[in-house]
N, C-alpha and C. Protein backbone atom coordinates (compact mmCIF):
# COMPACT_ATOMS: atom_id res chain seq x y z
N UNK A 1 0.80 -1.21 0.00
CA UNK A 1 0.00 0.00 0.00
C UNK A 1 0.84 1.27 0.00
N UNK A 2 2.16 0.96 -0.14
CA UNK A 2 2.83 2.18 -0.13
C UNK A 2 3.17 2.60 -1.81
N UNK A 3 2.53 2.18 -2.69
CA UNK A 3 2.26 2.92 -4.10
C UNK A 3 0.81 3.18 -4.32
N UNK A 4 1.03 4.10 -5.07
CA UNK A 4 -0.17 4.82 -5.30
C UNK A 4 -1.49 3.58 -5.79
N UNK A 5 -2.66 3.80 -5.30
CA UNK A 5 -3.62 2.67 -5.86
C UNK A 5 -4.95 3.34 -5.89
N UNK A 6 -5.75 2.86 -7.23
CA UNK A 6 -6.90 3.46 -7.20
C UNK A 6 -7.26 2.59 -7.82
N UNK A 7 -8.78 2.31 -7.52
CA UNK A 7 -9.55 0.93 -7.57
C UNK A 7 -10.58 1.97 -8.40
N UNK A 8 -11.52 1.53 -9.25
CA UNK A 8 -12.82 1.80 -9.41
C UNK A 8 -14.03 0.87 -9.42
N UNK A 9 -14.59 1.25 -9.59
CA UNK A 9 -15.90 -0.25 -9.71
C UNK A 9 -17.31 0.52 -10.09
N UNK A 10 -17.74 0.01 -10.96
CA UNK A 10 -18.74 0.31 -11.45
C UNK A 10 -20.09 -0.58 -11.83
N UNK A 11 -21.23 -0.51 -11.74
CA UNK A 11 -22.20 -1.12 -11.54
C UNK A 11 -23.95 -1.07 -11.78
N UNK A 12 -24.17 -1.91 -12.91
CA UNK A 12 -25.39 -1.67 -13.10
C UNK A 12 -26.51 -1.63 -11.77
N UNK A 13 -27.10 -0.95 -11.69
CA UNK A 13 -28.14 -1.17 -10.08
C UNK A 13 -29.24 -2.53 -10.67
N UNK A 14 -29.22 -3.11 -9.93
CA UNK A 14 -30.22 -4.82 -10.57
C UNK A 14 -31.50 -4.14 -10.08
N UNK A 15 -32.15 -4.66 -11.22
CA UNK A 15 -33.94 -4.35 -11.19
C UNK A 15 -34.89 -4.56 -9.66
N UNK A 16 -34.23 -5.93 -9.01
CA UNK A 16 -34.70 -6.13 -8.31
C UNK A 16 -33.85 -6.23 -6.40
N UNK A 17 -33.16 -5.46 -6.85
CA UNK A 17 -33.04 -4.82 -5.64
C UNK A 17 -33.45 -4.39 -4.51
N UNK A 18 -33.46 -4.18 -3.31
CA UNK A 18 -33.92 -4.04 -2.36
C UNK A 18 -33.29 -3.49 -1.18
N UNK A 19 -33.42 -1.94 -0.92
CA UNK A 19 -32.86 -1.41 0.20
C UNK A 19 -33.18 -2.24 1.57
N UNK A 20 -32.05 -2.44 2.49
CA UNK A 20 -32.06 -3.21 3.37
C UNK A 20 -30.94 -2.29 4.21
N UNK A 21 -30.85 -2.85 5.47
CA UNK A 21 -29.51 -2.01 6.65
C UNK A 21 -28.24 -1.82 6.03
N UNK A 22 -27.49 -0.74 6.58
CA UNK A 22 -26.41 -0.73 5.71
C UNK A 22 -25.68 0.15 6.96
N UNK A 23 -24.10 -0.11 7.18
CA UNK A 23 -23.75 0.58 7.95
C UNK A 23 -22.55 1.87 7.77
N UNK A 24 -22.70 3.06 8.15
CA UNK A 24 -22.70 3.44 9.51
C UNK A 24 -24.10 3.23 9.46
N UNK A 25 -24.85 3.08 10.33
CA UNK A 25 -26.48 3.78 11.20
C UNK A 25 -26.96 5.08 10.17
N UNK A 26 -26.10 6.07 10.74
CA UNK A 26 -26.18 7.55 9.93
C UNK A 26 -26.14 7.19 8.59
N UNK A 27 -25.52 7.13 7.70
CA UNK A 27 -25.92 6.85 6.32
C UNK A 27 -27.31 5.99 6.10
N UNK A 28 -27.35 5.13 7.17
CA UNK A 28 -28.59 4.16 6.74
C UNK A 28 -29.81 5.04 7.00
N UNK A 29 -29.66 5.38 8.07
CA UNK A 29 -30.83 6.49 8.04
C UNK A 29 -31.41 7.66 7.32
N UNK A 30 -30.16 8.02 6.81
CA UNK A 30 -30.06 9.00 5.26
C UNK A 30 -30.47 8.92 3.95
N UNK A 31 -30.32 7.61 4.02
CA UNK A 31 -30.89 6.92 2.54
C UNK A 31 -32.18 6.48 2.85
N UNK A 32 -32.35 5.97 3.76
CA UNK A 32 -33.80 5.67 4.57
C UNK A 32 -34.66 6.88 4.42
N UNK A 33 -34.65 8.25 4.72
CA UNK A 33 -35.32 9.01 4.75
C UNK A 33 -35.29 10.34 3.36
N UNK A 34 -34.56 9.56 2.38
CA UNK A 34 -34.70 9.81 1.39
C UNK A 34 -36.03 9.54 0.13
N UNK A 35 -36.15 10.84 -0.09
CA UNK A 35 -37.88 10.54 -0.52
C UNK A 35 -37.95 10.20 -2.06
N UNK A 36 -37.35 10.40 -2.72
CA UNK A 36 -37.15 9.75 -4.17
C UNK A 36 -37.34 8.48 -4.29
N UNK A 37 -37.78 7.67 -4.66
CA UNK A 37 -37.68 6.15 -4.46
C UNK A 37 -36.04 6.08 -5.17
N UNK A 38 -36.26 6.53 -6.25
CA UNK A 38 -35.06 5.97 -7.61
C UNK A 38 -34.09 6.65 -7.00
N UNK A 39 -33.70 8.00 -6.18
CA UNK A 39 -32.63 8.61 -5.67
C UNK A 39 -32.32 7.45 -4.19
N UNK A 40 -33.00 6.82 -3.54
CA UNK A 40 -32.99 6.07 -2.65
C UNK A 40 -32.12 4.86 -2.45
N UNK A 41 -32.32 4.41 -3.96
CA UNK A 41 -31.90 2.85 -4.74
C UNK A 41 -30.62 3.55 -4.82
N UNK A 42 -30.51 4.15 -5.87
CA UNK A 42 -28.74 4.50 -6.16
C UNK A 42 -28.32 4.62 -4.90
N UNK A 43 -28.62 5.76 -4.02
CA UNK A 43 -27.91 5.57 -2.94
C UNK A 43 -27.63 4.74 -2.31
N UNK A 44 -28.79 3.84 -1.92
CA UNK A 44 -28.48 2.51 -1.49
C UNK A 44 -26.82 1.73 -2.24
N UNK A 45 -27.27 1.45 -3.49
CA UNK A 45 -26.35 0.67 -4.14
C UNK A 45 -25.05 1.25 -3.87
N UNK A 46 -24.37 2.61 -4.32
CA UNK A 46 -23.42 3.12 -4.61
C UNK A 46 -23.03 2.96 -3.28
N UNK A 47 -23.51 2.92 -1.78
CA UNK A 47 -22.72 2.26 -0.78
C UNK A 47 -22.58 0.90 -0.31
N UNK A 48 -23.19 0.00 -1.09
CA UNK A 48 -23.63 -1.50 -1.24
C UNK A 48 -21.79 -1.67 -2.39
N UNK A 49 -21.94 -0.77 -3.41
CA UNK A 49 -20.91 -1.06 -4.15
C UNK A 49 -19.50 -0.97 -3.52
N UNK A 50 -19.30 0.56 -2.49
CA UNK A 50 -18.61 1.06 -1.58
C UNK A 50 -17.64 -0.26 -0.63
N UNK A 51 -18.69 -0.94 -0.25
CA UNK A 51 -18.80 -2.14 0.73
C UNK A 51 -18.15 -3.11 -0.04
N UNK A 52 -18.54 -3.66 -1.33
CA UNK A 52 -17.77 -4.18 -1.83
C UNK A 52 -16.21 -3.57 -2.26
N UNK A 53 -15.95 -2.80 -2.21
CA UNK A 53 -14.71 -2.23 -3.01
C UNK A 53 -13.73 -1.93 -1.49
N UNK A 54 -14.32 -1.57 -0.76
CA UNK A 54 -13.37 -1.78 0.43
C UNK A 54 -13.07 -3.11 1.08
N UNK A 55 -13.67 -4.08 0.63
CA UNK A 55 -13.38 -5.40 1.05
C UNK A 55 -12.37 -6.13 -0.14
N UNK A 56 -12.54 -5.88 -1.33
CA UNK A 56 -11.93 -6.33 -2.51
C UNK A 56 -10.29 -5.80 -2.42
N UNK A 57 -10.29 -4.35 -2.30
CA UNK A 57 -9.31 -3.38 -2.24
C UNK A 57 -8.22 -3.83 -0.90
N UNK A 58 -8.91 -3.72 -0.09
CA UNK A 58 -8.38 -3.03 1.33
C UNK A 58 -8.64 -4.41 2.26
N UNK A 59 -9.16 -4.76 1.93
CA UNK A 59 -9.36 -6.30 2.72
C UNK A 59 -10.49 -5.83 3.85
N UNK A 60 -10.92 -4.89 4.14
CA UNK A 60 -11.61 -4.47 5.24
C UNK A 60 -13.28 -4.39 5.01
N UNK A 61 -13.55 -4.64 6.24
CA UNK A 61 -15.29 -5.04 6.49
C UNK A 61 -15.78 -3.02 6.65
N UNK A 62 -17.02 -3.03 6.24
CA UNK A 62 -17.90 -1.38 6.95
C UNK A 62 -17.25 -1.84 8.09
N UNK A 63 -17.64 -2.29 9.20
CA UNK A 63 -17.86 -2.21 10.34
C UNK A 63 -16.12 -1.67 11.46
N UNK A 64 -15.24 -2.05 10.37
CA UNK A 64 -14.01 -1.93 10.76
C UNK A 64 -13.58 -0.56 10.43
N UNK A 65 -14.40 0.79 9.78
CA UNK A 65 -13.76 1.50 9.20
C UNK A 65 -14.75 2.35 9.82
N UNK A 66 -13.81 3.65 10.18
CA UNK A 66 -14.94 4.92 10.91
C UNK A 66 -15.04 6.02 9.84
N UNK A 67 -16.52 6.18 9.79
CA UNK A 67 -16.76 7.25 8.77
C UNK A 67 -17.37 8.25 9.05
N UNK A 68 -17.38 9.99 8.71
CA UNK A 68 -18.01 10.65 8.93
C UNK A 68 -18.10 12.04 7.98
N UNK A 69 -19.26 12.70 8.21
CA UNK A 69 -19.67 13.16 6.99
C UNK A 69 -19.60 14.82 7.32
N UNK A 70 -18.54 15.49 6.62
CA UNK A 70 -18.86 16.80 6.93
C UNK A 70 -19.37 17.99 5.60
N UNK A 71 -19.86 18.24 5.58
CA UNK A 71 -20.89 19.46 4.69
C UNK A 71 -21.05 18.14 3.66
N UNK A 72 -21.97 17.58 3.96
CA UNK A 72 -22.15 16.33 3.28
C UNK A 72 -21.24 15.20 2.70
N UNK A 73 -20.21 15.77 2.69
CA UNK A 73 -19.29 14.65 1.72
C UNK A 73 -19.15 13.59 3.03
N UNK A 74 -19.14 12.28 2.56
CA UNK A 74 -18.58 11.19 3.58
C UNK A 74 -17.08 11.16 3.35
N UNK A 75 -16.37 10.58 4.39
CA UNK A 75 -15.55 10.36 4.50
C UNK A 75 -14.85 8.82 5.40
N UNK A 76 -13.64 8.48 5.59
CA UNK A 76 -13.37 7.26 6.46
C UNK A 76 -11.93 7.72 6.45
N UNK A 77 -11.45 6.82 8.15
CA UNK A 77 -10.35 6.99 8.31
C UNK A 77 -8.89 5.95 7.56
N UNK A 78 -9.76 4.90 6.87
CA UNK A 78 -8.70 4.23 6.45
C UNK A 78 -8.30 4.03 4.79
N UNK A 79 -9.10 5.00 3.99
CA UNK A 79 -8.51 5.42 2.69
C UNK A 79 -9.77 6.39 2.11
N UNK A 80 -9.25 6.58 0.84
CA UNK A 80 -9.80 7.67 0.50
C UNK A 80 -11.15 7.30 -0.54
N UNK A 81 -12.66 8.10 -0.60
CA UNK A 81 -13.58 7.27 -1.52
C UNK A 81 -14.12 8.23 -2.39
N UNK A 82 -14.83 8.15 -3.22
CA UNK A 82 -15.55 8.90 -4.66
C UNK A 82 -16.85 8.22 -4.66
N UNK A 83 -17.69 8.85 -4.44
CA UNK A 83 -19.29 8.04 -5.14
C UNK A 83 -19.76 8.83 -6.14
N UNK A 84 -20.64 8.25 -7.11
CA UNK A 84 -21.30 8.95 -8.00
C UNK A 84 -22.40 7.52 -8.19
N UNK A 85 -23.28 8.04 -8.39
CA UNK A 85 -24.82 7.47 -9.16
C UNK A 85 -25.02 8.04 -10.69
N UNK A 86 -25.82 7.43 -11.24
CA UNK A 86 -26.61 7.70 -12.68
C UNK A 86 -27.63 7.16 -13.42
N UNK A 87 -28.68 7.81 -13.32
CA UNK A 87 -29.92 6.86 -14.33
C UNK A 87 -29.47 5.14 -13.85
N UNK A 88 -29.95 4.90 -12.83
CA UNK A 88 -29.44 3.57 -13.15
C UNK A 88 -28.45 2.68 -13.13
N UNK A 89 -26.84 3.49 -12.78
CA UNK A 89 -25.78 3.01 -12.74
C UNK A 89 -24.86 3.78 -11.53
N UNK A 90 -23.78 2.92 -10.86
CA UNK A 90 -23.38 3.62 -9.72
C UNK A 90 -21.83 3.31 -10.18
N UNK A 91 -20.90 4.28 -9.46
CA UNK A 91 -19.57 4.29 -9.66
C UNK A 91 -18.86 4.58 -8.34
N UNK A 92 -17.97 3.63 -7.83
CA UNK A 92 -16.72 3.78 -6.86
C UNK A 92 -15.36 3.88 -7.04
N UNK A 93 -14.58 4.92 -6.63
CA UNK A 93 -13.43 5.07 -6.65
C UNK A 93 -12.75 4.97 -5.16
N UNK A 94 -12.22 4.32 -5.07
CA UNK A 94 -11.11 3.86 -3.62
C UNK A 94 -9.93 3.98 -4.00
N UNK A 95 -9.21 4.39 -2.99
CA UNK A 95 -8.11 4.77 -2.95
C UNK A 95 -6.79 5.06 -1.84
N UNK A 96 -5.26 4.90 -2.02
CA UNK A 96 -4.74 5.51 -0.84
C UNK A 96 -4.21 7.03 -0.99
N UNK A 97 -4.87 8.04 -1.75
CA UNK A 97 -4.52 9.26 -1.87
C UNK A 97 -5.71 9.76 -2.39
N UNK A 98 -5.65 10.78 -2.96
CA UNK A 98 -7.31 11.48 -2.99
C UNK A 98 -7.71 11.14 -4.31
N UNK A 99 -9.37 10.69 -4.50
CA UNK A 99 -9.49 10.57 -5.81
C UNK A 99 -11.03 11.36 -6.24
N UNK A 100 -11.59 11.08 -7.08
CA UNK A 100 -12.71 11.27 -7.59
C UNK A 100 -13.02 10.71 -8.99
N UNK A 101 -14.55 10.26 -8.67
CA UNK A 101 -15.31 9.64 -9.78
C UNK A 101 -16.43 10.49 -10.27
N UNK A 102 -17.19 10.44 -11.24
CA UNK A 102 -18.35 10.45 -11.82
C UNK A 102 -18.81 10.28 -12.83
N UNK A 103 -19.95 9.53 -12.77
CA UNK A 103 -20.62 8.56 -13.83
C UNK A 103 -21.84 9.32 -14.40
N UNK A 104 -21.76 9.43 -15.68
CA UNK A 104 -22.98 10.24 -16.21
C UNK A 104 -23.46 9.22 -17.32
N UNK A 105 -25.02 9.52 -17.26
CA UNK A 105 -25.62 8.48 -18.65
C UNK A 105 -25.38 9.91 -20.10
N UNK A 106 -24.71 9.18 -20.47
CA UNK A 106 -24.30 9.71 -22.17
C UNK A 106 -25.95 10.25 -22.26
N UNK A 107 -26.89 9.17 -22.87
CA UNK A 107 -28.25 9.64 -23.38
C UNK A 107 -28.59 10.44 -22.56
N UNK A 108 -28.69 10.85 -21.34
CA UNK A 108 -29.30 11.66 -20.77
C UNK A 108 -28.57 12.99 -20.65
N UNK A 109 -27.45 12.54 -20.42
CA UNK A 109 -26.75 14.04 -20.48
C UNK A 109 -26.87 15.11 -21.90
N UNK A 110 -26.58 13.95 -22.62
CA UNK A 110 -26.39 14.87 -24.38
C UNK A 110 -27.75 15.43 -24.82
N UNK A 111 -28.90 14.38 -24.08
CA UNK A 111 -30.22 14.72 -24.51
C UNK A 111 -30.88 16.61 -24.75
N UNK A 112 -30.81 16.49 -25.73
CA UNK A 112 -31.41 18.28 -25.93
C UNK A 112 -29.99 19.17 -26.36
N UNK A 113 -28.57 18.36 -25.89
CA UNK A 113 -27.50 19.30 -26.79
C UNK A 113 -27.27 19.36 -27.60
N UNK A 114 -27.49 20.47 -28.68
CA UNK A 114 -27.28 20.47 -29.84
C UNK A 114 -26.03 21.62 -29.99
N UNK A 115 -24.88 21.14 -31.04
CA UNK A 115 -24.15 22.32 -30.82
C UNK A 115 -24.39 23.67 -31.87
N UNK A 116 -25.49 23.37 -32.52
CA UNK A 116 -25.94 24.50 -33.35
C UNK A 116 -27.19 25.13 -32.78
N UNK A 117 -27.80 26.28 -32.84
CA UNK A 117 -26.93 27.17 -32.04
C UNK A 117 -26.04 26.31 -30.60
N UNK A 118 -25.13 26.14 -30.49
CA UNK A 118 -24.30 25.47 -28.38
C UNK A 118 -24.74 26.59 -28.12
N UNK A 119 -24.96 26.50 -26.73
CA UNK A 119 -25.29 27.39 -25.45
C UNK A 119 -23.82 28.40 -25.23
N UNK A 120 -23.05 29.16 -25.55
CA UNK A 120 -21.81 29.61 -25.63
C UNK A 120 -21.83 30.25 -23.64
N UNK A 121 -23.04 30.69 -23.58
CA UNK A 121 -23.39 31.62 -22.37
C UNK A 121 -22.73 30.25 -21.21
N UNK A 122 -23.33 29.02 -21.16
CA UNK A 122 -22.98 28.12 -20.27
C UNK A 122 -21.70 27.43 -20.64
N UNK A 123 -21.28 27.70 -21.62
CA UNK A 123 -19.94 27.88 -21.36
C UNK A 123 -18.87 28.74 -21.06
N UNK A 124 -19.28 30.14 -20.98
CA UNK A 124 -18.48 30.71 -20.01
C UNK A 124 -18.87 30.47 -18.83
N UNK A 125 -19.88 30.26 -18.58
CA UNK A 125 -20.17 29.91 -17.00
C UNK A 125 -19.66 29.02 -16.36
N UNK A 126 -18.99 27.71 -17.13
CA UNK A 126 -18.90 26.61 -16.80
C UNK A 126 -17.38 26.50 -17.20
N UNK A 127 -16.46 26.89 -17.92
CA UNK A 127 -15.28 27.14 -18.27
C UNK A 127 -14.35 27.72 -18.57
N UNK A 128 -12.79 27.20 -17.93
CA UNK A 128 -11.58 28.35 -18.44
C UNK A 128 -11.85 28.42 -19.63
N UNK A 129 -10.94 29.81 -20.41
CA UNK A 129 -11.24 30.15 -21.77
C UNK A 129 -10.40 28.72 -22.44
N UNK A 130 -9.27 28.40 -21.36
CA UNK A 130 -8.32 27.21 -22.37
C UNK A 130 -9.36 25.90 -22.24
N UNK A 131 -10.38 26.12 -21.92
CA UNK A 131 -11.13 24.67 -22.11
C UNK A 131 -12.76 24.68 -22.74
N UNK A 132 -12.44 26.40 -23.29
CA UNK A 132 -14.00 26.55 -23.71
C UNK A 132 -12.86 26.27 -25.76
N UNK A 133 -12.17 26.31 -25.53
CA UNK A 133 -11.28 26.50 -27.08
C UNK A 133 -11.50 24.77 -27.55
N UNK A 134 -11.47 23.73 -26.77
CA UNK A 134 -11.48 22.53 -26.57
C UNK A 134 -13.10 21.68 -26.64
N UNK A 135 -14.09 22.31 -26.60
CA UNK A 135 -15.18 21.82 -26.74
C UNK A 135 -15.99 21.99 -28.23
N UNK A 136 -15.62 21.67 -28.92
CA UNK A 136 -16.85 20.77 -30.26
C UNK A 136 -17.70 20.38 -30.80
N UNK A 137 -18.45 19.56 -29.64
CA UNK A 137 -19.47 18.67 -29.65
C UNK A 137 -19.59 18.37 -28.83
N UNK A 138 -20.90 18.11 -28.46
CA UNK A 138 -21.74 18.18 -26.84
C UNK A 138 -20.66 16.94 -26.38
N UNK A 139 -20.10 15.80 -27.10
CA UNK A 139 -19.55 14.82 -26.34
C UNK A 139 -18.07 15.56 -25.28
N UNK A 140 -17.75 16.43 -26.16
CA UNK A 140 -16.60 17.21 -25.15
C UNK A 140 -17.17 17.67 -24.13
N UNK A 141 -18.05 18.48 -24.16
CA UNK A 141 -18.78 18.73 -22.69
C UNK A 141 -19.07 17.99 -22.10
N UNK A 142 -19.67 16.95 -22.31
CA UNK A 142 -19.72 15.80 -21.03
C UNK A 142 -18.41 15.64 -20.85
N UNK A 143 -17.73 15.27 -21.53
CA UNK A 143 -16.00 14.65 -20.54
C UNK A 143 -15.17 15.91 -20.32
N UNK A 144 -15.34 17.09 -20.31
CA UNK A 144 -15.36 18.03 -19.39
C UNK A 144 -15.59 18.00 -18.27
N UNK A 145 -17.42 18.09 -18.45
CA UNK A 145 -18.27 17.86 -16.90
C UNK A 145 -17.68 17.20 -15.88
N UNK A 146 -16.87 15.94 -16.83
CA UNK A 146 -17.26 14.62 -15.84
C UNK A 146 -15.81 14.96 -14.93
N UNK A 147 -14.09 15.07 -15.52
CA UNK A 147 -13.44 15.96 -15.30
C UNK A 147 -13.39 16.67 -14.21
N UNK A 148 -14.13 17.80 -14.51
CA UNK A 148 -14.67 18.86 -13.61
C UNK A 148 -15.26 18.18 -11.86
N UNK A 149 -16.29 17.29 -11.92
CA UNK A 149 -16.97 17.13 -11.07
C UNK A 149 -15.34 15.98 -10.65
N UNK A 150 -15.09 15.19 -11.02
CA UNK A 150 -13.98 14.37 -10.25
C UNK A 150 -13.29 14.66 -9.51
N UNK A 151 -11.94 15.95 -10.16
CA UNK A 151 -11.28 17.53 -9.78
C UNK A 151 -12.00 17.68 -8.39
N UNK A 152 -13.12 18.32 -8.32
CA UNK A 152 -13.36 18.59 -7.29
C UNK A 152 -13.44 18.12 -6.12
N UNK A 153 -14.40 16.18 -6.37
CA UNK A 153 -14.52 15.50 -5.26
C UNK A 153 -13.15 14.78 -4.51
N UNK A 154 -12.45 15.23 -5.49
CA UNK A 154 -10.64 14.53 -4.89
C UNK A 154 -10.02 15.46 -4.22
N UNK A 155 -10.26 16.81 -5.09
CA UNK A 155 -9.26 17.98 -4.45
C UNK A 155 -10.11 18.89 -3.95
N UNK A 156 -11.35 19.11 -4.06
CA UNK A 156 -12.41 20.85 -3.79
C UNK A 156 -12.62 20.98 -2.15
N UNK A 157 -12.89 21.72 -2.02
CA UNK A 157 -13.52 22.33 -0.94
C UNK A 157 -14.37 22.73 -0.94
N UNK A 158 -15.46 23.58 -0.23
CA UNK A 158 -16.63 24.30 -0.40
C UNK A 158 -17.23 23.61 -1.33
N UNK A 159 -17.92 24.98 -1.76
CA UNK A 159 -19.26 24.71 -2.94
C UNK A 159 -18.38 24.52 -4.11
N UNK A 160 -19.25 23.67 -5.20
CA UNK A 160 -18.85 23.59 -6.99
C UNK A 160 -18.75 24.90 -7.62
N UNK A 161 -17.63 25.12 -8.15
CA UNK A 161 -18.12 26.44 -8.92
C UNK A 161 -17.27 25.51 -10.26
N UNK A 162 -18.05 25.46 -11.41
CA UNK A 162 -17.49 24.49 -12.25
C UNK A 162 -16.14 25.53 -12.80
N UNK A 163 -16.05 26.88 -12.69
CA UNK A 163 -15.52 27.67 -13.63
C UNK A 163 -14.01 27.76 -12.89
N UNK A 164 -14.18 27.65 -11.63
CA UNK A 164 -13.00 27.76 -10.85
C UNK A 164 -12.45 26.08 -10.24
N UNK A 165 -12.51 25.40 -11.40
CA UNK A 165 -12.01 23.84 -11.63
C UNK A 165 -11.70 23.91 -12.72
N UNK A 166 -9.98 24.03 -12.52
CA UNK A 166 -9.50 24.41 -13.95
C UNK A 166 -8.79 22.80 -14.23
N UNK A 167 -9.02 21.81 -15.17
CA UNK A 167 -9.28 20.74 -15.90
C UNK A 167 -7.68 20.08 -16.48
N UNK A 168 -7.18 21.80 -16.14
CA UNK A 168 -5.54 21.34 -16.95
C UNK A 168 -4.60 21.26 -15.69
N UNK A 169 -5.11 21.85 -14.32
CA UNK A 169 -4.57 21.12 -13.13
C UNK A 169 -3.54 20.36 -12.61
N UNK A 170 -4.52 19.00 -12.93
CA UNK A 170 -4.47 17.89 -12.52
C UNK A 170 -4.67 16.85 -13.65
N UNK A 171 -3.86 15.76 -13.87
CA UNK A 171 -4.29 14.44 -15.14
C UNK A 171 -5.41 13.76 -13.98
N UNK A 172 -5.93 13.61 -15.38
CA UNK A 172 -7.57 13.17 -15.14
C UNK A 172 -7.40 12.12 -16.28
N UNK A 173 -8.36 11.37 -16.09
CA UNK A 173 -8.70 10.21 -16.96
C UNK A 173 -10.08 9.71 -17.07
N UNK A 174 -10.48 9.64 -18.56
CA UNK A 174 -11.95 9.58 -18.77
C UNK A 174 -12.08 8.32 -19.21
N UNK A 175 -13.29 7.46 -19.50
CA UNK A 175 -13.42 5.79 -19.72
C UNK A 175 -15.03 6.16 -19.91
N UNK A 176 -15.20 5.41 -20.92
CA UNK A 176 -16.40 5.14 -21.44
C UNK A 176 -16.86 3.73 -20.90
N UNK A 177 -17.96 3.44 -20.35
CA UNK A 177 -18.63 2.04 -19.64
C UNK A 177 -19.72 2.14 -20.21
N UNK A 178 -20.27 0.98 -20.53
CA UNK A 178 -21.02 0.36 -21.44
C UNK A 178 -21.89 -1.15 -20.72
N UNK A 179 -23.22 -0.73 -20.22
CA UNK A 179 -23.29 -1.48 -19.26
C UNK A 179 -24.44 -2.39 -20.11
């Protein structure tokens, strides 16, 4: 464990699934009192997946690992984690240094982007000028986005401001999954 390691894992959510206990308590109760049904499930899973990836990874059980959650992000004392959900699909990143994941559904994201007229306005909103020069086709904006949102959950602080997540940073790495 003394080289760098980053695990991911990714995962269709099964149809027939079923939220059940999950530990810490606090998370279980979180997802428990989550009113979405479909926001409920992912959550469920993406720490169901969690559970698996720290046992695969790290050799370690939930119950062995202390976690706690400040301005929402979770956290644990014995490595570092990334969650993301999507339409349907969940993504984990584990790690022994800081990482970040996120999983977006292609169809849903691209749905309605057209780059004739592109939205130019949400892309200054959303990007350095050296990464608004770099976008094309709505598919660059998603692996921007995705980029962007990773960047942050590895390295950010505070609130998202997508514009002040500058993309050329840090190496990032994008992967297409195909579930």
């Amino acid at each position: 464990l003394n080289r760098p390691l980053l695990d991911v894992y990714v995962m269709e959510i099964p149809r027939d699934m079923e939220v059940s206990c999950l530990y810490p308590p606090q998370r279980d109760l979180q997802i428990r009192q989550t009113a979405d049904p479909e926001a409920r499930l992912e959550r469920y899973a993406v720490w169901k997946l969690l559970e698996k990836a720290a046992w695969r990874t790290f050799n370690l059980k939930m119950e062995d690992i202390r976690f706690s959650q400040e301005k929402g992000k979770w956290t644990c004392d014995k490595f570092s984690f990334s969650l993301s959900h999507s339409r349907g699909a969940v993504a984990v990143a584990v790690s022994n240094g800081s990482c970040g994941v996120d999983l977006e559904n292609r169809d849903h994201f691209l749905a309605g982007r057209d780059m004739e007229p592109f939205p130019r306005h949400f892309l200054q909103r959303m990007c350095t000028p050296r990464e608004r020069a770099l976008v094309r086709e709505p598919r660059d904006l998603m692996d921007l986005w995705t980029k962007k949102e990773c960047l942050f959950k590895g390295y950010g602080s505070g609130g998202f401001f997508s514009r002040k997540t500058d993309t050329f940073a840090r190496k990032t790495e994008t992967r297409s999954v195909t579930l």
